[in-house]
C-alpha atoms as a PDB file:
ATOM      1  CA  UNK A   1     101.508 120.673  55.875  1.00  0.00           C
ATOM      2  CA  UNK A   2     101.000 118.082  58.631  1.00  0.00           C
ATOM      3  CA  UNK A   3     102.447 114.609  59.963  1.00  0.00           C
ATOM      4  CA  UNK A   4     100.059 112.193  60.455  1.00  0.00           C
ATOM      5  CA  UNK A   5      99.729 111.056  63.750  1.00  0.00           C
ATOM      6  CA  UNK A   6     101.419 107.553  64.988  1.00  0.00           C
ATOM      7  CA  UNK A   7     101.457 105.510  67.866  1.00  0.00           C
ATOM      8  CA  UNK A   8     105.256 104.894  66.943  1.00  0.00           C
ATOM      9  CA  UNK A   9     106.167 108.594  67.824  1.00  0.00           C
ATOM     10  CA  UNK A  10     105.584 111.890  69.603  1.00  0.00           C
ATOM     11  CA  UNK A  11     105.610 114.792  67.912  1.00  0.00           C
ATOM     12  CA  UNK A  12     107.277 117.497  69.811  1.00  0.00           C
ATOM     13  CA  UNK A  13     107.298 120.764  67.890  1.00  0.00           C
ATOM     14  CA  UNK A  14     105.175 121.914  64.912  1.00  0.00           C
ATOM     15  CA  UNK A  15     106.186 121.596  61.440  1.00  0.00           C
ATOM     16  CA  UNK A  16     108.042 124.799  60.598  1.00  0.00           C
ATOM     17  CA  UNK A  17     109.316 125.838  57.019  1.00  0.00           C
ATOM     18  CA  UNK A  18     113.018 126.898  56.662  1.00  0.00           C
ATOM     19  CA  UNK A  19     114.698 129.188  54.341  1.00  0.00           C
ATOM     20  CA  UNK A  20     116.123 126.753  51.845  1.00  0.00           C
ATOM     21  CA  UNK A  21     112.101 125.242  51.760  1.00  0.00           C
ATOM     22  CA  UNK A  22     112.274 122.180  54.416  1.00  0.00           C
ATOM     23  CA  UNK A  23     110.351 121.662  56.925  1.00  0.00           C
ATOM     24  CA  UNK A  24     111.605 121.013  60.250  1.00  0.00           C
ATOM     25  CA  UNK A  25     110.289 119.118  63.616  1.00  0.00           C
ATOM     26  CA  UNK A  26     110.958 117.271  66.735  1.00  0.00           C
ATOM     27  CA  UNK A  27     110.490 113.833  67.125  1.00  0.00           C
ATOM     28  CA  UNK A  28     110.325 111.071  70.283  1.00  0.00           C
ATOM     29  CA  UNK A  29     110.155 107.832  69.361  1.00  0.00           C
ATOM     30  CA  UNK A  30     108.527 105.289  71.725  1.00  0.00           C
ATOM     31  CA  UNK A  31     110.313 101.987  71.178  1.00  0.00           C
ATOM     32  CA  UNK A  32     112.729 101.939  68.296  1.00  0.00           C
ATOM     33  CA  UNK A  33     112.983  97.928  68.956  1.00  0.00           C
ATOM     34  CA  UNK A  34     109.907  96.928  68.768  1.00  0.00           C
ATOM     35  CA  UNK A  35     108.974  98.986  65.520  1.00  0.00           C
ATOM     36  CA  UNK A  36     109.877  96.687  62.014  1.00  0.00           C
ATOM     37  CA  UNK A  37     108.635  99.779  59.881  1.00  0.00           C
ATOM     38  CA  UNK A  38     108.851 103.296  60.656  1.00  0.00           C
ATOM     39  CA  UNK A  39     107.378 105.876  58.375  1.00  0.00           C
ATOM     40  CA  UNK A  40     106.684 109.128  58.215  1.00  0.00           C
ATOM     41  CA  UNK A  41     103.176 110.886  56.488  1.00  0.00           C
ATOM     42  CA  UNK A  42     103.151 114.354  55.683  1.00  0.00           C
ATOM     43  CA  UNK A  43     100.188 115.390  54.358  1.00  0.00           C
ATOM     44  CA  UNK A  44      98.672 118.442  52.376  1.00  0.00           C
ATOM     45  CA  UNK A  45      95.352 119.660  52.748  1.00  0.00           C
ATOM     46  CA  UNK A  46      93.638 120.793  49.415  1.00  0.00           C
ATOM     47  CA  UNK A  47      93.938 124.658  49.380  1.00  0.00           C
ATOM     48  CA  UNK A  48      91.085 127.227  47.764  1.00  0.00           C
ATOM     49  CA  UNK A  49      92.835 127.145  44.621  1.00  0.00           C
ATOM     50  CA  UNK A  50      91.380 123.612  43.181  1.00  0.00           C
ATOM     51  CA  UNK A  51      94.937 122.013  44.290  1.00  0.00           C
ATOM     52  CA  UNK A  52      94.301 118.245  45.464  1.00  0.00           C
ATOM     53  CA  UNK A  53      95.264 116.943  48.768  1.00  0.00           C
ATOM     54  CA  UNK A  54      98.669 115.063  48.443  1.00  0.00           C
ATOM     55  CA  UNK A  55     100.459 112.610  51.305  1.00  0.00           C
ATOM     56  CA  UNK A  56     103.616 111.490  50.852  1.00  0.00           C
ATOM     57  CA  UNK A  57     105.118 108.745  52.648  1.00  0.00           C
ATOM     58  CA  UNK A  58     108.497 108.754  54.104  1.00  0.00           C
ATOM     59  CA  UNK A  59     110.052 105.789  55.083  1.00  0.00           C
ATOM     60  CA  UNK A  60     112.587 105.615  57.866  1.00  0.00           C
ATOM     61  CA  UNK A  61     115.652 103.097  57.767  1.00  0.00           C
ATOM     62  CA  UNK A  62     117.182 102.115  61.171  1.00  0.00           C
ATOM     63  CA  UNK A  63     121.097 102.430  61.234  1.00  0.00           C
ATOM     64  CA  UNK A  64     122.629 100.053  63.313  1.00  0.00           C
ATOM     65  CA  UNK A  65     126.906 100.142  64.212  1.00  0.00           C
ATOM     66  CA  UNK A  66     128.037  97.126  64.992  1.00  0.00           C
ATOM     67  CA  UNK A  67     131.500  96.173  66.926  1.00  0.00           C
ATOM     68  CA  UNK A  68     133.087  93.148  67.990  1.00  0.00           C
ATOM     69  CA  UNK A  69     136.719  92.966  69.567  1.00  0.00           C
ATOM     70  CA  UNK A  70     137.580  89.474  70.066  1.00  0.00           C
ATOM     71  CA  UNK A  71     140.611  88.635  72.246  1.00  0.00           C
ATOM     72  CA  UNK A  72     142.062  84.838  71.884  1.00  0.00           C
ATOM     73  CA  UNK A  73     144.748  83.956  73.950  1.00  0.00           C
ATOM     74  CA  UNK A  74     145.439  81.113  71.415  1.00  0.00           C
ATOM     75  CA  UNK A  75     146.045  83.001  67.818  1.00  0.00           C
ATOM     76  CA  UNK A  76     148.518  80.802  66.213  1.00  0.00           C
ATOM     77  CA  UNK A  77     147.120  78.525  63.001  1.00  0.00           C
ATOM     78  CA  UNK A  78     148.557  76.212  60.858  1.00  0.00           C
ATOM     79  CA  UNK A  79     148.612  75.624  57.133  1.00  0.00           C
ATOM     80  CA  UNK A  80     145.012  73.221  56.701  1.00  0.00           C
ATOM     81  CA  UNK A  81     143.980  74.225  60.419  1.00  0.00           C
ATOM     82  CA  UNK A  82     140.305  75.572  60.686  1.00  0.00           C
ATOM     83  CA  UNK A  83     139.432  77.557  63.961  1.00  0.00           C
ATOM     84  CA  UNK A  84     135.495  78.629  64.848  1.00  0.00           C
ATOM     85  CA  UNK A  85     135.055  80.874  67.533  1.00  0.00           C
END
């Protein structure tokens, strides 16, 4: 197994295979803002046993929290009163 090389990212450490059967790695991303679609490619080399080569994709989805405390000194409305802040 290997990840395909990206100009988004820096591989750190070598795939390794864990006991449950993941693989695991280390990854530095260059600039998460500028990126719209990070993916991953892991790819498998055809072995001596006729297997074909197989790449799977895996796409990454940024998470994002978002927080907003507003403080208005002026909090009162009114029945039919609109306020945009």
């Amino acid at each position: 197994m290997s990840l395909r090389r990206n100009p988004d990212f820096q591989q750190l450490d070598s795939l390794t295979r864990e006991g449950d059967g993941s693989f695991r790695t280390r990854l530095k991303f260059q600039n998460l803002t500028s990126s719209r679609f990070l993916r991953l490619v892991v790819e498998q080399a055809a072995d001596s046993a006729g297997r074909e080569p197989r790449r799977e994709v895996v796409p990454l989805l940024l998470l994002v929290y978002t927080a907003l405390a507003l403080r208005v000194a002026d909090n009162e409305l009114f029945v039919g009163e609109e306020k945009a802040f």
